[in-house]
N, C-alpha and C. Protein backbone atom coordinates (compact mmCIF):
# COMPACT_ATOMS: atom_id res chain seq x y z
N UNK A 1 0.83 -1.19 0.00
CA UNK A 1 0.00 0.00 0.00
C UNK A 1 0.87 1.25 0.00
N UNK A 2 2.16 1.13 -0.26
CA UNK A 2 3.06 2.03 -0.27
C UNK A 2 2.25 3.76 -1.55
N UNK A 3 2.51 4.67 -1.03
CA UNK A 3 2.06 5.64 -1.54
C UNK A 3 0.40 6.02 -0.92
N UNK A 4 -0.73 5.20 -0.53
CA UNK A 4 -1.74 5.53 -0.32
C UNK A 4 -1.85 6.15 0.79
N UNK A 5 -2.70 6.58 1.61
CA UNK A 5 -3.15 7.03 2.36
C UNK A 5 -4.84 7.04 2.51
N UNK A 6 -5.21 6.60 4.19
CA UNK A 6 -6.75 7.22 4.22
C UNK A 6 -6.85 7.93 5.23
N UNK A 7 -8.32 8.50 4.50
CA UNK A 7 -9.00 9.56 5.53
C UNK A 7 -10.43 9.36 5.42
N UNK A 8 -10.47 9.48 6.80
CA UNK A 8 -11.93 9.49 7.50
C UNK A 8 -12.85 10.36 8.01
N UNK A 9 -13.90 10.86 7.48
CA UNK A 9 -14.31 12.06 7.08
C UNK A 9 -15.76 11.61 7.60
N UNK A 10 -16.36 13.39 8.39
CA UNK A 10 -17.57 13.58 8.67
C UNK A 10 -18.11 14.74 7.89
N UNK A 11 -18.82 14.76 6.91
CA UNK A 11 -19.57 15.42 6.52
C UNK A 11 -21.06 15.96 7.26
N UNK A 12 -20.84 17.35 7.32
CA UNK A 12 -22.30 17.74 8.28
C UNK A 12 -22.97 19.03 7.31
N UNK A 13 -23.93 18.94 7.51
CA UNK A 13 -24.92 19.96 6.84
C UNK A 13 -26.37 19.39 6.41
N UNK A 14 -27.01 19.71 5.70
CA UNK A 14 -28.30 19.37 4.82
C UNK A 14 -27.64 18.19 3.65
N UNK A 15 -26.97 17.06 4.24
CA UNK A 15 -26.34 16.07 3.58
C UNK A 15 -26.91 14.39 3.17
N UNK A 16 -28.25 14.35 4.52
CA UNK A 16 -29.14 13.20 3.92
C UNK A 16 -30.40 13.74 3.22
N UNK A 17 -31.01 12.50 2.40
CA UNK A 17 -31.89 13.32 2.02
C UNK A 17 -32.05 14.34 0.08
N UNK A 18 -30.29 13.75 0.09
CA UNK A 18 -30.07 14.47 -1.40
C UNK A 18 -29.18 13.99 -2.25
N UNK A 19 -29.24 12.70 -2.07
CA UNK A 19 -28.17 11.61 -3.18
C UNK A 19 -26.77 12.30 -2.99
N UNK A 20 -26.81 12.14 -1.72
CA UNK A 20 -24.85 12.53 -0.92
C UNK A 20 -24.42 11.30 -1.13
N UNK A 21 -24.35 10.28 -0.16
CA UNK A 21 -23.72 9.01 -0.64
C UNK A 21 -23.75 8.55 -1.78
N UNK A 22 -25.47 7.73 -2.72
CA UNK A 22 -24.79 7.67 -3.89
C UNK A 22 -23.93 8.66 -4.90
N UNK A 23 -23.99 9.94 -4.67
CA UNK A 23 -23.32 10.68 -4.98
C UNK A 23 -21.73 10.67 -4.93
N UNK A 24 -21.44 10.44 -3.78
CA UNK A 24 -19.87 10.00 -3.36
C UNK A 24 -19.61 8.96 -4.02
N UNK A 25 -20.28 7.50 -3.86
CA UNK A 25 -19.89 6.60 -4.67
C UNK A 25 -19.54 6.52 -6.16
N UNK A 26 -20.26 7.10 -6.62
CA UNK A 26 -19.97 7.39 -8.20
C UNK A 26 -18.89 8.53 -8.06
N UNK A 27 -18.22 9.36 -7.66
CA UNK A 27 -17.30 10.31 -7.50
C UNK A 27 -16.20 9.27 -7.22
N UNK A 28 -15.96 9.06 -5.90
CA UNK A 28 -14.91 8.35 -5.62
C UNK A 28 -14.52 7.23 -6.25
N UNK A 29 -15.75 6.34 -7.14
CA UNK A 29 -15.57 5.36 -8.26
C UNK A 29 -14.75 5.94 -9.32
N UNK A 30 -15.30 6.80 -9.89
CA UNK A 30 -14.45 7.64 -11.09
C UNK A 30 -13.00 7.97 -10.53
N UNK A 31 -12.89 8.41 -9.43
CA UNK A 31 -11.54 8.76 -9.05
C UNK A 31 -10.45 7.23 -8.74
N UNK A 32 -11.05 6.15 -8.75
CA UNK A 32 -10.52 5.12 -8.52
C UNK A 32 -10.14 4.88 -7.13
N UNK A 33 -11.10 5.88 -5.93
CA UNK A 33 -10.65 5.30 -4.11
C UNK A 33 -11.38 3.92 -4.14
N UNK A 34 -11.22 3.60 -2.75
CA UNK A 34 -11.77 2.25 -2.44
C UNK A 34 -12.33 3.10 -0.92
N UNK A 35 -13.28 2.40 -0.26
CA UNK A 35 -13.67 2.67 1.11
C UNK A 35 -15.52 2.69 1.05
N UNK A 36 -16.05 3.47 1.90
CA UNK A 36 -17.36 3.33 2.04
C UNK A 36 -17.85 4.76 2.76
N UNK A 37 -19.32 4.71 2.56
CA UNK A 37 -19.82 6.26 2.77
C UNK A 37 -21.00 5.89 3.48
N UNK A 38 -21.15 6.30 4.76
CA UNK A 38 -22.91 5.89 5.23
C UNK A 38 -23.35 7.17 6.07
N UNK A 39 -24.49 6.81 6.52
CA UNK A 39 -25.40 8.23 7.15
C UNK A 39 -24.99 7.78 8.26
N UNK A 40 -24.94 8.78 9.39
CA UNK A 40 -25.27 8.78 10.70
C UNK A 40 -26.46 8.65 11.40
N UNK A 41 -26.67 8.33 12.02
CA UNK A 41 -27.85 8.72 13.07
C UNK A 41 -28.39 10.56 13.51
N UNK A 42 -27.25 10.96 13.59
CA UNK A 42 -27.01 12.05 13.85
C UNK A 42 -27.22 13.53 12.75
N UNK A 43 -27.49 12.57 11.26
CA UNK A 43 -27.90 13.57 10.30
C UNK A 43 -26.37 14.01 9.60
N UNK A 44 -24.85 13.62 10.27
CA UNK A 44 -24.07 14.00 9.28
C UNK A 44 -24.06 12.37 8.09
N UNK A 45 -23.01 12.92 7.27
CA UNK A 45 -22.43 11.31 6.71
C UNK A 45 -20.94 11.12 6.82
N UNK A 46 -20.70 9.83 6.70
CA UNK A 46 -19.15 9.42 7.23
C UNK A 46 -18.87 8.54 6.63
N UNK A 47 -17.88 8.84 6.33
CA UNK A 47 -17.08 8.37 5.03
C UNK A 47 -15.44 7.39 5.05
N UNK A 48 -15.23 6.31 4.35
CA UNK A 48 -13.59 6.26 4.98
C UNK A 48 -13.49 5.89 3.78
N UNK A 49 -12.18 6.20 3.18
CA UNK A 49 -11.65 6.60 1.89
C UNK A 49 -10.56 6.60 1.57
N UNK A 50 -9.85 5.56 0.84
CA UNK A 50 -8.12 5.25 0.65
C UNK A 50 -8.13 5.46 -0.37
N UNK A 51 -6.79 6.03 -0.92
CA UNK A 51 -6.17 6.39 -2.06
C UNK A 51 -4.88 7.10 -2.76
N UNK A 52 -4.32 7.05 -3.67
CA UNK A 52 -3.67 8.16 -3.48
C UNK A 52 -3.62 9.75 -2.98
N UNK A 53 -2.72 10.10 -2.13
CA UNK A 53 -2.76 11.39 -1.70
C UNK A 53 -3.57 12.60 -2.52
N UNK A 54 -3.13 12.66 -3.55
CA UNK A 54 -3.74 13.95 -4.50
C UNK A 54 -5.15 13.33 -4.70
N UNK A 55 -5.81 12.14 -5.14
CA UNK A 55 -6.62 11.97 -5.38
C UNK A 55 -7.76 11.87 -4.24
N UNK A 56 -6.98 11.31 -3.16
CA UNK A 56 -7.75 12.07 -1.81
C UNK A 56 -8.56 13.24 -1.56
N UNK A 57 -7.43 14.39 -1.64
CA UNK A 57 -7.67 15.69 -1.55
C UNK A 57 -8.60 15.91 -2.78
N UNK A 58 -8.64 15.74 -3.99
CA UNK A 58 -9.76 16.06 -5.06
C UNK A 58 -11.20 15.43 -4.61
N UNK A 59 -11.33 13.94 -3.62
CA UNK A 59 -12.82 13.89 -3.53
C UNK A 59 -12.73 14.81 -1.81
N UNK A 60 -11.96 15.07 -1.15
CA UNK A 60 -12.22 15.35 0.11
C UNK A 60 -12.85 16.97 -0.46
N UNK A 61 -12.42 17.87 -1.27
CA UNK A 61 -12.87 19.38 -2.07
C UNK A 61 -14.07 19.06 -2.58
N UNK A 62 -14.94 17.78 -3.24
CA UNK A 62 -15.81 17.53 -3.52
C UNK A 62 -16.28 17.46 -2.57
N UNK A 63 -16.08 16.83 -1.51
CA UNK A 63 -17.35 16.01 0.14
C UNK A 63 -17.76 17.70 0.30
N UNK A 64 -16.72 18.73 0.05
CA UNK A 64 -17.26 20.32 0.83
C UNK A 64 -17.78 21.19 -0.13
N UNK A 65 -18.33 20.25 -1.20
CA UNK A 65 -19.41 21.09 -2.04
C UNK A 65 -20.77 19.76 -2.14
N UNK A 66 -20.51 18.51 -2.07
CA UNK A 66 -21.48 17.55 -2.51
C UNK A 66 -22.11 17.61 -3.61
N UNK A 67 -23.71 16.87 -4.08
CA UNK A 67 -24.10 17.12 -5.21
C UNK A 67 -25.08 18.00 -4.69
N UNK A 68 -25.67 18.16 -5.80
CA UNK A 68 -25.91 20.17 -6.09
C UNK A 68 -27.26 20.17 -5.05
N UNK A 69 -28.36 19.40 -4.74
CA UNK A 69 -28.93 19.80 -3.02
C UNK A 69 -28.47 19.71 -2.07
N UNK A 70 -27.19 19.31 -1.72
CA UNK A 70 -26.40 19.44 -0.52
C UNK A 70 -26.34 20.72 -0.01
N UNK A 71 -26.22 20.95 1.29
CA UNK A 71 -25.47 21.90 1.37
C UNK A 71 -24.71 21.82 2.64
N UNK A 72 -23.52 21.83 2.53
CA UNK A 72 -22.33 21.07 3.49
C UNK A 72 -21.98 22.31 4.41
N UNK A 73 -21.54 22.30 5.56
CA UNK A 73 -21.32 23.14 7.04
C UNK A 73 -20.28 22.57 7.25
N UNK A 74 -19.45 21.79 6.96
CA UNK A 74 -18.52 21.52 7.37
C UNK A 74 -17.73 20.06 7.09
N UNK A 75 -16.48 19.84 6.97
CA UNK A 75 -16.08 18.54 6.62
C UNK A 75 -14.98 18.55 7.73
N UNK A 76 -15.07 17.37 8.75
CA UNK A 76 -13.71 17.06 9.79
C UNK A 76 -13.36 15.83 8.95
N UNK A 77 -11.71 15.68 9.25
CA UNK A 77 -11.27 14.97 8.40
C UNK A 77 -9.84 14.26 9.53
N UNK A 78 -9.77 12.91 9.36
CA UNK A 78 -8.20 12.46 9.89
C UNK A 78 -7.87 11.59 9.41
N UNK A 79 -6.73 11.91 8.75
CA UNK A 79 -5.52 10.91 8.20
C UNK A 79 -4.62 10.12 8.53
N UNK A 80 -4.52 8.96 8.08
CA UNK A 80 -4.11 7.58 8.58
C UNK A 80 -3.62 6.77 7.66
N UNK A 81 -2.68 5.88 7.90
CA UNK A 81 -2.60 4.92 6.82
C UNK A 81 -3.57 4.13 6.06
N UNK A 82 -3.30 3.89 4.91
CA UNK A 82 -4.13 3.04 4.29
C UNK A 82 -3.83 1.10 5.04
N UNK A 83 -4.92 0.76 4.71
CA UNK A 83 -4.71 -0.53 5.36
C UNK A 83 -4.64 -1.45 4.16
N UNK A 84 -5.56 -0.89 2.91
CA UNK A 84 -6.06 -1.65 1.73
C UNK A 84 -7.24 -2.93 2.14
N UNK A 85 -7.80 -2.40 3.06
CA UNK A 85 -9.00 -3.98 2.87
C UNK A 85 -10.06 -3.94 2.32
N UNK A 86 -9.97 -2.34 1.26
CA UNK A 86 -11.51 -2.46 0.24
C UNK A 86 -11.27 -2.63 -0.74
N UNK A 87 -11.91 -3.05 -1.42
CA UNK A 87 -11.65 -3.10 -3.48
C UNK A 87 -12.53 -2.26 -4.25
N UNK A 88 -13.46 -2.08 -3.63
CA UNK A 88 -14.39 -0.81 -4.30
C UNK A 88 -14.72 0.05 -3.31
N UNK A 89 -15.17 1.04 -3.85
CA UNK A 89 -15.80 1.96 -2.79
C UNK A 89 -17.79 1.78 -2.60
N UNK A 90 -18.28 1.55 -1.65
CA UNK A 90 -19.51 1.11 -1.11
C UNK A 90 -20.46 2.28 -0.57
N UNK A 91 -21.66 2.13 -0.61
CA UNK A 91 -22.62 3.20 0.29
C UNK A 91 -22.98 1.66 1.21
N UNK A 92 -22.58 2.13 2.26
CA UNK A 92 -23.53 1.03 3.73
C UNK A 92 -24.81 1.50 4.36
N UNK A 93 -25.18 0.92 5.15
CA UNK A 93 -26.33 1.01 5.73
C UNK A 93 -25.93 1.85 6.86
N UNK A 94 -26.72 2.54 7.92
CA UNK A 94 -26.61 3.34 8.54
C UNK A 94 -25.86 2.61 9.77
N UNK A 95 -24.75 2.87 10.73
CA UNK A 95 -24.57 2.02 11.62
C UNK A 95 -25.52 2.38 12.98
């Protein structure tokens, strides 16, 4: 996994409710990450997301615009090694 990196990301705002996750999935598919995107309980969404560094940062600038009924308040974000135990990137069920 040399070169990757992940990050684990809370998206908060008017983010369920407006094709945010499948939204991410098809984003981060095109970008070629691997990881998964689900809702909270709490109304944000949370996200974990490996990839190359630059390509990181291009969907993490996307999570802080979303698709076009979003409207995002904020993205916390922490970076970590990649572990590599996804092969695609997933929308899950709410935990």
């Amino acid at each position: 996994m040399s070169g990757t990196r992940r990050a684990s990301l809370r998206i908060e705002g008017k983010v369920q409710g407006v094709f945010f996750r499948e939204s991410a999935r098809v984003e981060a598919t095109r970008l070629g990450l691997t990881g998964w995107v689900r809702n909270r309980p709490d109304g944000a969404v949370e996200a974990v997301v490996e990839g190359e560094p630059a390509v990181l940062e291009e969907f993490i600038r996307w999570c802080h615009r979303g698709p076009t009924q979003a409207r995002v308040s904020g993205v916390q974000r922490t970076d970590s090694e990649a572990t590599g135990e996804f092969s695609q990137f997933n929308v899950e069920r709410t935990s």
